[in-house]
C-alpha atoms as a PDB file:
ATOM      1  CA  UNK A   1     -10.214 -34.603   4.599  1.00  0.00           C
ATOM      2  CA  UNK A   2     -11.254 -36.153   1.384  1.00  0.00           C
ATOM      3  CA  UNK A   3      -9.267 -39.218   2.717  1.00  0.00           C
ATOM      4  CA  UNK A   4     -11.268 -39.666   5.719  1.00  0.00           C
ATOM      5  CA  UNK A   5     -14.449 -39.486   3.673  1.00  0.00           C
ATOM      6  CA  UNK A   6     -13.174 -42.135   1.502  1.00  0.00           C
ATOM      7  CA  UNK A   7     -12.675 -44.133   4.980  1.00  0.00           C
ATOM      8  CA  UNK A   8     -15.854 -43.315   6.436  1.00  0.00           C
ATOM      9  CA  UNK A   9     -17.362 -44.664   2.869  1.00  0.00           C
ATOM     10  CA  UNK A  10     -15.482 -47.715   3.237  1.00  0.00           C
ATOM     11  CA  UNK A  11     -16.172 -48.512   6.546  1.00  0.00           C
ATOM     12  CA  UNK A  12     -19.965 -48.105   5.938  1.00  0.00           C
ATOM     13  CA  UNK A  13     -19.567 -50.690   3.278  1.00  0.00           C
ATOM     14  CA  UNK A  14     -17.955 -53.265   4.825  1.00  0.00           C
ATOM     15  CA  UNK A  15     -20.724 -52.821   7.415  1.00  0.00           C
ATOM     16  CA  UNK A  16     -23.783 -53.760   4.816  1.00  0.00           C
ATOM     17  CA  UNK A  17     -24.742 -56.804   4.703  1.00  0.00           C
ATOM     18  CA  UNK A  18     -22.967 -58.486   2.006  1.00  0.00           C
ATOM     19  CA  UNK A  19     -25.838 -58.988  -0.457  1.00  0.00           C
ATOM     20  CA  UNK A  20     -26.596 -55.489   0.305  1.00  0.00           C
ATOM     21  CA  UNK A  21     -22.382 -54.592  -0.239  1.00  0.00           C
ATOM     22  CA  UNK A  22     -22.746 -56.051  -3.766  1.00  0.00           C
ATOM     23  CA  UNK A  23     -25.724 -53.870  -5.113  1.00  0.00           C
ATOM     24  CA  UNK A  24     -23.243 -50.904  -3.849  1.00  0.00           C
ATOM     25  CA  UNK A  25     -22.296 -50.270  -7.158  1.00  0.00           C
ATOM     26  CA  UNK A  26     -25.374 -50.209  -8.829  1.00  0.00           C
ATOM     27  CA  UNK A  27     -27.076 -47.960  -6.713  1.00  0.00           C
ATOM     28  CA  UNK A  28     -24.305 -45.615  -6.458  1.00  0.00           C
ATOM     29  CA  UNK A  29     -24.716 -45.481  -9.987  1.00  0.00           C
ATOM     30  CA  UNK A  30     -28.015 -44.744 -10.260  1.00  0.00           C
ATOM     31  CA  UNK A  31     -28.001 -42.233  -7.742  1.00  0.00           C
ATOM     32  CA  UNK A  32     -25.774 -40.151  -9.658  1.00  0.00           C
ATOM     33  CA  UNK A  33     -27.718 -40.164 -12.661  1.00  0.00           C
ATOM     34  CA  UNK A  34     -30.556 -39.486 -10.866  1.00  0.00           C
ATOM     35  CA  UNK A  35     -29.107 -36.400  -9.576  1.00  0.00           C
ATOM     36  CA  UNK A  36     -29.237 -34.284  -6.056  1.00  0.00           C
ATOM     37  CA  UNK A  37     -32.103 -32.679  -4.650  1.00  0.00           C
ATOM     38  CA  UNK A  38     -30.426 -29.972  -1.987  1.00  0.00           C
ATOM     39  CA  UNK A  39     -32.863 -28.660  -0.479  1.00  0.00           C
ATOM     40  CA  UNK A  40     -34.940 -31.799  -0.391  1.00  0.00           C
ATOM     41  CA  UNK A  41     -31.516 -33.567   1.115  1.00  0.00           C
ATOM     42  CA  UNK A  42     -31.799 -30.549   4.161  1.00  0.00           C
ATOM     43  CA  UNK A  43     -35.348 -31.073   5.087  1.00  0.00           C
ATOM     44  CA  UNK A  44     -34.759 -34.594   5.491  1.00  0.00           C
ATOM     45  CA  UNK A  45     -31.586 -34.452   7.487  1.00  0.00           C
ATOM     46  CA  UNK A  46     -31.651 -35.477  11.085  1.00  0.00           C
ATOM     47  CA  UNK A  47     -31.320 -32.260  13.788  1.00  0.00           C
ATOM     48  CA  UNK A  48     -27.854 -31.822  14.487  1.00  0.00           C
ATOM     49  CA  UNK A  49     -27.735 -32.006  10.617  1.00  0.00           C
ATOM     50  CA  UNK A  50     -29.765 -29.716   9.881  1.00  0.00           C
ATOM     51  CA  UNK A  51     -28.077 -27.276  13.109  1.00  0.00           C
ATOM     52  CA  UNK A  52     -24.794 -27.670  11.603  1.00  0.00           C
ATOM     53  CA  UNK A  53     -25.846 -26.850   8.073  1.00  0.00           C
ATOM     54  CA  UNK A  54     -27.854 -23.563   9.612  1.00  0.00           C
ATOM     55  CA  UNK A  55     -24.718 -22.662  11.647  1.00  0.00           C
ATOM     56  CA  UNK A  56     -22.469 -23.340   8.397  1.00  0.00           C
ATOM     57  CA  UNK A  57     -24.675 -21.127   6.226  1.00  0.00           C
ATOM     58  CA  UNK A  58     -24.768 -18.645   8.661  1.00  0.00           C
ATOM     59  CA  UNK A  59     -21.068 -18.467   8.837  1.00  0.00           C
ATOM     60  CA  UNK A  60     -20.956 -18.196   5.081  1.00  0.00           C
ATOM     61  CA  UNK A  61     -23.591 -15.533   5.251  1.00  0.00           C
ATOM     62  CA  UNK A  62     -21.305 -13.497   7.629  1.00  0.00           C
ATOM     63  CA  UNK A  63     -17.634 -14.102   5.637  1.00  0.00           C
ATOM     64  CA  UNK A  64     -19.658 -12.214   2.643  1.00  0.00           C
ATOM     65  CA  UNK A  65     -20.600  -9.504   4.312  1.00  0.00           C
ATOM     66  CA  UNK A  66     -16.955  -9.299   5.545  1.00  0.00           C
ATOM     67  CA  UNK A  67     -15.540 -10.101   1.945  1.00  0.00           C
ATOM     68  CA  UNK A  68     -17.679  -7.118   0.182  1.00  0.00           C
ATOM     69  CA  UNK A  69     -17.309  -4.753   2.920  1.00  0.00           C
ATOM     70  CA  UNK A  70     -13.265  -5.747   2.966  1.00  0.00           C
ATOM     71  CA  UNK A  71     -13.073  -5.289  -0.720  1.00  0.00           C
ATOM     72  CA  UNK A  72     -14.871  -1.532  -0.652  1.00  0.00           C
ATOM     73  CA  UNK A  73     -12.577  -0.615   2.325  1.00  0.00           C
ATOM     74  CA  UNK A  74      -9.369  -1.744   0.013  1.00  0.00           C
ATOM     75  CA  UNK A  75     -10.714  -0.095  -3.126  1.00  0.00           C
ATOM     76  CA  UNK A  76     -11.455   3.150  -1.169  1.00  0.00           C
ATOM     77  CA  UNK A  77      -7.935   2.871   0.703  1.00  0.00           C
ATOM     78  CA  UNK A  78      -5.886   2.539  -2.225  1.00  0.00           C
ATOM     79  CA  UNK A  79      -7.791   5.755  -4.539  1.00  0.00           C
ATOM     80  CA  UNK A  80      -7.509   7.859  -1.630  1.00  0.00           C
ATOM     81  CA  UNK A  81      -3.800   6.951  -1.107  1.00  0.00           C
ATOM     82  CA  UNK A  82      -3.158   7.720  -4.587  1.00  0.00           C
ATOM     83  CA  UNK A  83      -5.041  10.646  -4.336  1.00  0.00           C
ATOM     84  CA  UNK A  84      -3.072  12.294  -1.671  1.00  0.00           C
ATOM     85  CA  UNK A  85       0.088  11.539  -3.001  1.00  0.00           C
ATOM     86  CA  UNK A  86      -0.473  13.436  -6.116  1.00  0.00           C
ATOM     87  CA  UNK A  87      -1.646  16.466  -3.871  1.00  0.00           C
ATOM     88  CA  UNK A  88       1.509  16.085  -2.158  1.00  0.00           C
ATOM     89  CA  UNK A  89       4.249  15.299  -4.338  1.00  0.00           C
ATOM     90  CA  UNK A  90       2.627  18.311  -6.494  1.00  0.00           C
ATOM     91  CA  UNK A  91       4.763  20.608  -4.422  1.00  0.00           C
ATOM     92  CA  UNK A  92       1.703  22.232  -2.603  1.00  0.00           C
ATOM     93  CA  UNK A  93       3.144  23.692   0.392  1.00  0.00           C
ATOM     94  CA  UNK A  94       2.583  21.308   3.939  1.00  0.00           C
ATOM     95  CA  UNK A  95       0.323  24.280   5.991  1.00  0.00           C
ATOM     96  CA  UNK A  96      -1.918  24.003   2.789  1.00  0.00           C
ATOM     97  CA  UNK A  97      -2.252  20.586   2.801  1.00  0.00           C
ATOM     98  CA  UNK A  98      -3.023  20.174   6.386  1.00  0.00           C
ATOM     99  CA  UNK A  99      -5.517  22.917   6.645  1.00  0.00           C
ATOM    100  CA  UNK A 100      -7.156  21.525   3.664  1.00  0.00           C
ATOM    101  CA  UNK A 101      -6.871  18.000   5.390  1.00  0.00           C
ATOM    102  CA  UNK A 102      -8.430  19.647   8.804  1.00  0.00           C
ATOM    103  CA  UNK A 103     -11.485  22.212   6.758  1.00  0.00           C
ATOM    104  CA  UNK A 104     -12.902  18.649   5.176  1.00  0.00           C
ATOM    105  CA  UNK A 105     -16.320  17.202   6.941  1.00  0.00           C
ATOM    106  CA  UNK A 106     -15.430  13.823   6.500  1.00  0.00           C
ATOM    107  CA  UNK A 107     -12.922  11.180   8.550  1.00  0.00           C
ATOM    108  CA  UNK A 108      -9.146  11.279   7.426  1.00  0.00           C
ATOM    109  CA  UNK A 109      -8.267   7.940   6.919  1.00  0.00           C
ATOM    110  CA  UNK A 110      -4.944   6.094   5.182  1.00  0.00           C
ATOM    111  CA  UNK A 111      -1.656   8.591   3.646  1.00  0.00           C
ATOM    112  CA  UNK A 112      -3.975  11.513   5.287  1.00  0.00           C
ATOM    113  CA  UNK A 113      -4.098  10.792   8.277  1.00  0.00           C
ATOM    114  CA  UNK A 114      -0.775  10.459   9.021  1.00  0.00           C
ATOM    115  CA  UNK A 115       0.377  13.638   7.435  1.00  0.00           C
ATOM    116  CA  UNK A 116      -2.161  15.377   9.567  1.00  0.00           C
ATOM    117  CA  UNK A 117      -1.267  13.451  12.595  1.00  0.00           C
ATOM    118  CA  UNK A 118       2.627  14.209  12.192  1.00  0.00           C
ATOM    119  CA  UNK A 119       2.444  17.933  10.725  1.00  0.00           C
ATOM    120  CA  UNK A 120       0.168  18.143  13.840  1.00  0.00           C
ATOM    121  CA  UNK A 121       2.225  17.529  16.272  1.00  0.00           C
ATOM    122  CA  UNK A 122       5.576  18.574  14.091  1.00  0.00           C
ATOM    123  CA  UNK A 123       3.765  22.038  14.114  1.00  0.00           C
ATOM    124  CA  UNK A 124       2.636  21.989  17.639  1.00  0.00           C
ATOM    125  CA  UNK A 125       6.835  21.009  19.207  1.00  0.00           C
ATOM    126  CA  UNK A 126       7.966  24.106  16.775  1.00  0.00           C
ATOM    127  CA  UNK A 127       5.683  26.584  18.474  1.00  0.00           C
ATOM    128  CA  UNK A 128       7.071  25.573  21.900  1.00  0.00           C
ATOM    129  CA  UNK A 129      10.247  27.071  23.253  1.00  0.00           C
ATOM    130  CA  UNK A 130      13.203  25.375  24.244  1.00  0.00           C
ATOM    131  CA  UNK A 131      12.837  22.278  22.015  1.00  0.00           C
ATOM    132  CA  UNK A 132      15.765  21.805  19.570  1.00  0.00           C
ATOM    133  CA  UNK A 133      14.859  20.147  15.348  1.00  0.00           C
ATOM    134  CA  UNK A 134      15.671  16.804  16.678  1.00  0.00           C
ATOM    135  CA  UNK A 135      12.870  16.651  19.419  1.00  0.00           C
ATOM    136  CA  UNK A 136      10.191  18.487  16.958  1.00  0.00           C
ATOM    137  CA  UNK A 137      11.177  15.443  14.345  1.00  0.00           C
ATOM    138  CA  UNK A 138      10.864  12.541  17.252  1.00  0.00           C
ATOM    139  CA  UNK A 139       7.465  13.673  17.802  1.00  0.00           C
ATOM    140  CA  UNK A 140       5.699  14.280  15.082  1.00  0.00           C
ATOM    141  CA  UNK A 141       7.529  10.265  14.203  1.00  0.00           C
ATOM    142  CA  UNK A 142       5.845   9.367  17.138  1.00  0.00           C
ATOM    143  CA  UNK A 143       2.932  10.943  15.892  1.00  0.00           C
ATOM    144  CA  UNK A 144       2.708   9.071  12.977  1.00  0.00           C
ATOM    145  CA  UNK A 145       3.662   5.306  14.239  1.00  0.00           C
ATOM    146  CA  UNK A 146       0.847   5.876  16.279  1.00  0.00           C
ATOM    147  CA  UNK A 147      -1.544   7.245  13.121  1.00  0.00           C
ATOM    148  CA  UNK A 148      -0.074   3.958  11.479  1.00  0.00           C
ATOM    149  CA  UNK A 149      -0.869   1.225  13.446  1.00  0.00           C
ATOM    150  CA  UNK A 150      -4.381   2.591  13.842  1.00  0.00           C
ATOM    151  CA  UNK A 151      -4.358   2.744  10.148  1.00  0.00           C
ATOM    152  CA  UNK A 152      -3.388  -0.944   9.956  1.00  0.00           C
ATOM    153  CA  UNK A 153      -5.435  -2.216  12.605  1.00  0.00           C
ATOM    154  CA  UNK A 154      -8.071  -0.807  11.126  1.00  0.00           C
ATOM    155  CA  UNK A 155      -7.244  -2.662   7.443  1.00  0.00           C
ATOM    156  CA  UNK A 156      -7.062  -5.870   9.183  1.00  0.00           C
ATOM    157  CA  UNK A 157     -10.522  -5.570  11.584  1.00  0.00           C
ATOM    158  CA  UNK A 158     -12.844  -8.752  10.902  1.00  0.00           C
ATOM    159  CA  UNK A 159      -9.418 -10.589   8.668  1.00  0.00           C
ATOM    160  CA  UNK A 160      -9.295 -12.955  12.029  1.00  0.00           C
ATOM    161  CA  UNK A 161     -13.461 -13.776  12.004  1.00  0.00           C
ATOM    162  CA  UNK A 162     -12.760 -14.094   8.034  1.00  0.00           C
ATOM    163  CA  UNK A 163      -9.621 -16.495   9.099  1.00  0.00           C
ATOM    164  CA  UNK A 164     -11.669 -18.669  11.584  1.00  0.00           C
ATOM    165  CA  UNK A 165     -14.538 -19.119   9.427  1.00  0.00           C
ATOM    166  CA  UNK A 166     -12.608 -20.597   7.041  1.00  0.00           C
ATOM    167  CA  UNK A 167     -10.439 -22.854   9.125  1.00  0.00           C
ATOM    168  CA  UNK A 168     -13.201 -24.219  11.074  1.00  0.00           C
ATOM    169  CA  UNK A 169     -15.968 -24.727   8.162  1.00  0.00           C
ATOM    170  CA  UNK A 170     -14.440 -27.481   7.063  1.00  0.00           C
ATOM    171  CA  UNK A 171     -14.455 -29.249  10.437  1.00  0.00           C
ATOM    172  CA  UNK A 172     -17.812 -28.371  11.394  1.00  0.00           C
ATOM    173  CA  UNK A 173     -18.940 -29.996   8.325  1.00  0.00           C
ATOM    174  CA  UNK A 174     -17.197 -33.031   8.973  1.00  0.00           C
ATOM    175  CA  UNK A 175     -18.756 -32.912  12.594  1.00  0.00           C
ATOM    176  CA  UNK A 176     -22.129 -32.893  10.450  1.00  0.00           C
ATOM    177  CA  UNK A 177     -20.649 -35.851   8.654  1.00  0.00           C
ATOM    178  CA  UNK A 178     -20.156 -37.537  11.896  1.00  0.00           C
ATOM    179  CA  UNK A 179     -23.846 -36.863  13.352  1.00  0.00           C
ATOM    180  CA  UNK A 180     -25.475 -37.962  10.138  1.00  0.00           C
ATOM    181  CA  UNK A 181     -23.393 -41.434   9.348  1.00  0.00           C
ATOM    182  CA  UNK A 182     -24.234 -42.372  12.946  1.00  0.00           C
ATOM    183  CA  UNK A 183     -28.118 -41.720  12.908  1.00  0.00           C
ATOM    184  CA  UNK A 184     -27.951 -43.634   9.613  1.00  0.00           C
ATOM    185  CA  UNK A 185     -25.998 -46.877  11.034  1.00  0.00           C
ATOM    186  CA  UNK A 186     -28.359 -46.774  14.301  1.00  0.00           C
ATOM    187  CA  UNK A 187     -31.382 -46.425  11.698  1.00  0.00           C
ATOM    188  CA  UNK A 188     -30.013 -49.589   9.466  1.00  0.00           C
ATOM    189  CA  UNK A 189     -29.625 -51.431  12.686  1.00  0.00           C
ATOM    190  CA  UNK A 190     -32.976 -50.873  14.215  1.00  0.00           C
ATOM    191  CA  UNK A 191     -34.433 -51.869  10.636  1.00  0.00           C
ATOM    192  CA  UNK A 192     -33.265 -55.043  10.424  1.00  0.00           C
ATOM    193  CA  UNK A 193     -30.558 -57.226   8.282  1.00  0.00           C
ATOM    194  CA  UNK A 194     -32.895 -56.426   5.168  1.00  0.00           C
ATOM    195  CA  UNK A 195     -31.939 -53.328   5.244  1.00  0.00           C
ATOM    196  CA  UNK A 196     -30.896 -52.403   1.548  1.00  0.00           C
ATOM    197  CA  UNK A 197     -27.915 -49.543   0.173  1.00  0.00           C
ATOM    198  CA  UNK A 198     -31.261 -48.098  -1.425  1.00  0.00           C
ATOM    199  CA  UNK A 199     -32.222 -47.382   2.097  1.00  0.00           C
ATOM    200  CA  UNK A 200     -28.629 -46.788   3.491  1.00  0.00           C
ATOM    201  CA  UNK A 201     -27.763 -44.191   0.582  1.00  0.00           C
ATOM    202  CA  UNK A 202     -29.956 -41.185   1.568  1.00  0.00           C
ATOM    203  CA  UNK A 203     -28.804 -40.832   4.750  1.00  0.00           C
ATOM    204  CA  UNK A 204     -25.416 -41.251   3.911  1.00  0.00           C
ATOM    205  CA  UNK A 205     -25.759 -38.085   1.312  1.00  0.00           C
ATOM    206  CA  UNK A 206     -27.065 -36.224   3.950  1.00  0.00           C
ATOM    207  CA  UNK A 207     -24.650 -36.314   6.253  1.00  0.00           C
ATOM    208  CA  UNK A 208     -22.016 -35.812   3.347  1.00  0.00           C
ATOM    209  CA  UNK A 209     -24.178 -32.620   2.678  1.00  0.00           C
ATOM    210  CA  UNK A 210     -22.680 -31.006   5.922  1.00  0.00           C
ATOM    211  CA  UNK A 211     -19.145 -31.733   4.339  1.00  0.00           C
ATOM    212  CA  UNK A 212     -20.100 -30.114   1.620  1.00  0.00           C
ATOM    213  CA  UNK A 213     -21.395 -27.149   2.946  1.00  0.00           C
ATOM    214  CA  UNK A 214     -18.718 -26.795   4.762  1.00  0.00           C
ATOM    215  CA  UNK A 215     -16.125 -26.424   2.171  1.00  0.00           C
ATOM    216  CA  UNK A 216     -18.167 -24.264   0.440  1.00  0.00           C
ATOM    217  CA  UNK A 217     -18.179 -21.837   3.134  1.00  0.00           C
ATOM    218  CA  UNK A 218     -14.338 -22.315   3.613  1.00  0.00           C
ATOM    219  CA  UNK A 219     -12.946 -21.924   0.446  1.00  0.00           C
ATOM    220  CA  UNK A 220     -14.364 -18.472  -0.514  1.00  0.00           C
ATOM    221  CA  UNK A 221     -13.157 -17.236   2.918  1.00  0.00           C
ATOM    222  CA  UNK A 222      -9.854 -18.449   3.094  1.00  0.00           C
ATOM    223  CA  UNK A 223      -9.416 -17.610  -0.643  1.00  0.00           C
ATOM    224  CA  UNK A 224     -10.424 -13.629   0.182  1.00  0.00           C
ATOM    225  CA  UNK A 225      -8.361 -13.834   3.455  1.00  0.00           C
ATOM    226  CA  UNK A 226      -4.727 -14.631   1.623  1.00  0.00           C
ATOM    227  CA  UNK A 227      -5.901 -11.751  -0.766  1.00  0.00           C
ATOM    228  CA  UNK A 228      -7.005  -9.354   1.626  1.00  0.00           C
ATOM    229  CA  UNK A 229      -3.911 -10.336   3.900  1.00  0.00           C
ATOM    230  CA  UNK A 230      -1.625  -9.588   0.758  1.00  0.00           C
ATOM    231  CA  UNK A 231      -3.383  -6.077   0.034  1.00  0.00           C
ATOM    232  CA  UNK A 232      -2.668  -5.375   4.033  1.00  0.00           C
ATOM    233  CA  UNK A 233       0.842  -5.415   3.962  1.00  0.00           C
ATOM    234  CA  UNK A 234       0.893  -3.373  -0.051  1.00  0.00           C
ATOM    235  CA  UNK A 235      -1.173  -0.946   2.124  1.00  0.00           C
ATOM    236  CA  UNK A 236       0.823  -0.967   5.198  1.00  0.00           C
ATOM    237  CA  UNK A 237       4.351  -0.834   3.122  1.00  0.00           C
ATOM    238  CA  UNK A 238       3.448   2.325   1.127  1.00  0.00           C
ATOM    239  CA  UNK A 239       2.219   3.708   4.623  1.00  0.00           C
ATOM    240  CA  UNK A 240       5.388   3.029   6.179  1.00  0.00           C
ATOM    241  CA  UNK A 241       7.528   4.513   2.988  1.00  0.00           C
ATOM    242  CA  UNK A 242       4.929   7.525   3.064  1.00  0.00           C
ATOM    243  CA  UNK A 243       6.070   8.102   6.600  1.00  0.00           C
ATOM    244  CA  UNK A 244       9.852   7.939   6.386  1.00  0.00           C
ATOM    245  CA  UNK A 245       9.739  10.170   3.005  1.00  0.00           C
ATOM    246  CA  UNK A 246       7.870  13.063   5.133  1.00  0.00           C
ATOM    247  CA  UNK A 247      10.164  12.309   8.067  1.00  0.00           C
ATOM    248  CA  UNK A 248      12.815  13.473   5.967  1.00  0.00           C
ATOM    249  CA  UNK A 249      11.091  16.481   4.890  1.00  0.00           C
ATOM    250  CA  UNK A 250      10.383  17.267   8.467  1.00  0.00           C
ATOM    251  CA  UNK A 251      13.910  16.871   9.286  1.00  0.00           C
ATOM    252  CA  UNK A 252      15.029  19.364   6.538  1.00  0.00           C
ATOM    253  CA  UNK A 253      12.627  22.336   7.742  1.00  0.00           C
ATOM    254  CA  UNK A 254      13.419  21.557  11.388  1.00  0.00           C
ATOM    255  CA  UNK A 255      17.079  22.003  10.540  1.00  0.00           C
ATOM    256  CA  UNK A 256      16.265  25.066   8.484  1.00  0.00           C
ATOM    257  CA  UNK A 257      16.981  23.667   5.261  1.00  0.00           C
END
């Protein structure tokens, strides 16, 4: 991307006038020193500038609201898992731990949920008659792949909005980059071959504005996506190993162990 922007500098240029091409330098220079005024840079933008930078900011307004609510869903995840499994590797007996799991007002969510979910239906086969320990253990599995996925899908809700946020930032941004070099070509045109890089300049940092903004909105998001993607499959591992450890328990009380 940063290539093309060097191209689309280039080419704008090599389009001045070449009186105007050789006071390039010096007014680049003296821009910088100058320095930027943002917010002065927005108000002046042409429309679909100015649409593109709303639309960009509102993106980055919504892949922070995903990012902190992501990051308190993780935290909570991960205390309550560890939580549990010190209640349950404490050798508290499994009826306790469900009906203490069922009696609570609140959602179970995470390691809970599927320990309810399988010593549910575990509990619920072992009442019936005519079912042998193999059956009793194949549902309450069932049980819990089911409880897992839900789990997981629920880890991962809003990861793909976070994802295409910022994928597409970047692009939109250049599309703003697009917009704004060719409103200021058609406005150097229009004003003649006198037309200076002092008058060029602004509206060529304008449209490089939308860039900008758009790769400030991408790299936060795609920076808390690979991290929140990473914590997803921690999460969704100790889940898993959670689930084949009580399997096993299961399968020794089913077989009267």
């Amino acid at each position: 991307m940063i290539a093309t922007l060097l191209a689309f500098q280039d080419t704008v240029v090599e389009a001045l006038p070449p009186e105007t091409a050789a006071a390039a330098a010096q007014a680049t220079a003296e821009t910088v020193h100058s320095g930027i005024n943002y917010i002065d840079l927005m108000l002046k933008a042409s429309l679909p500038v100015k649409l593109i930078v709303l639309l960009l900011l509102a993106g980055s307004l919504i892949s922070w609201i995903i990012i902190f609510r992501k990051a308190r869903v993780f935290k909570t995840a991960n205390r309550d898992a560890d939580e549990f499994e010190g209640r349950f590797w404490s050798g508290a007996e499994l009826h306790k731990l469900y009906a203490g799991a069922a009696d609570r007002n609140r959602v179970v969510t995470g390691l809970e949920a599927i320990f309810e979910a399988g010593f549910r239906e575990f509990t619920r086969l072992r009442d019936k008659r005519g079912l042998d320990g193999r059956a009793q253990l194949e549902g309450a599995q069932r049980a819990m792949r089911v409880t897992y996925t839900r789990e997981v899908d629920q880890l991962e809700r809003n990861l793909e909005l976070l994802a295409n946020i910022g994928s597409t930032a970047p692009y939109v941004g250049l599309v703003g980059t697009v917009f704004g070099i060719m409103v200021t070509m058609h406005d150097m045109l229009n004003s003649g071959e006198q037309a200076g890089i002092a008058a060029v300049a602004p509206g060529i940092s304008e449209a490089l504005f939308a860039t900008a903004i758009g790769l400030f909105v991408a790299i936060p998001a795609v920076w808390a996506y690979n991290r929140f993607t990473t914590r997803v499959e921690r999460l969704s591992v100790r889940y898993e190993s959670f689930a084949e450890e009580f399997s096993s328990i299961l399968q020794r009380q089913s077989s009267g162990e």
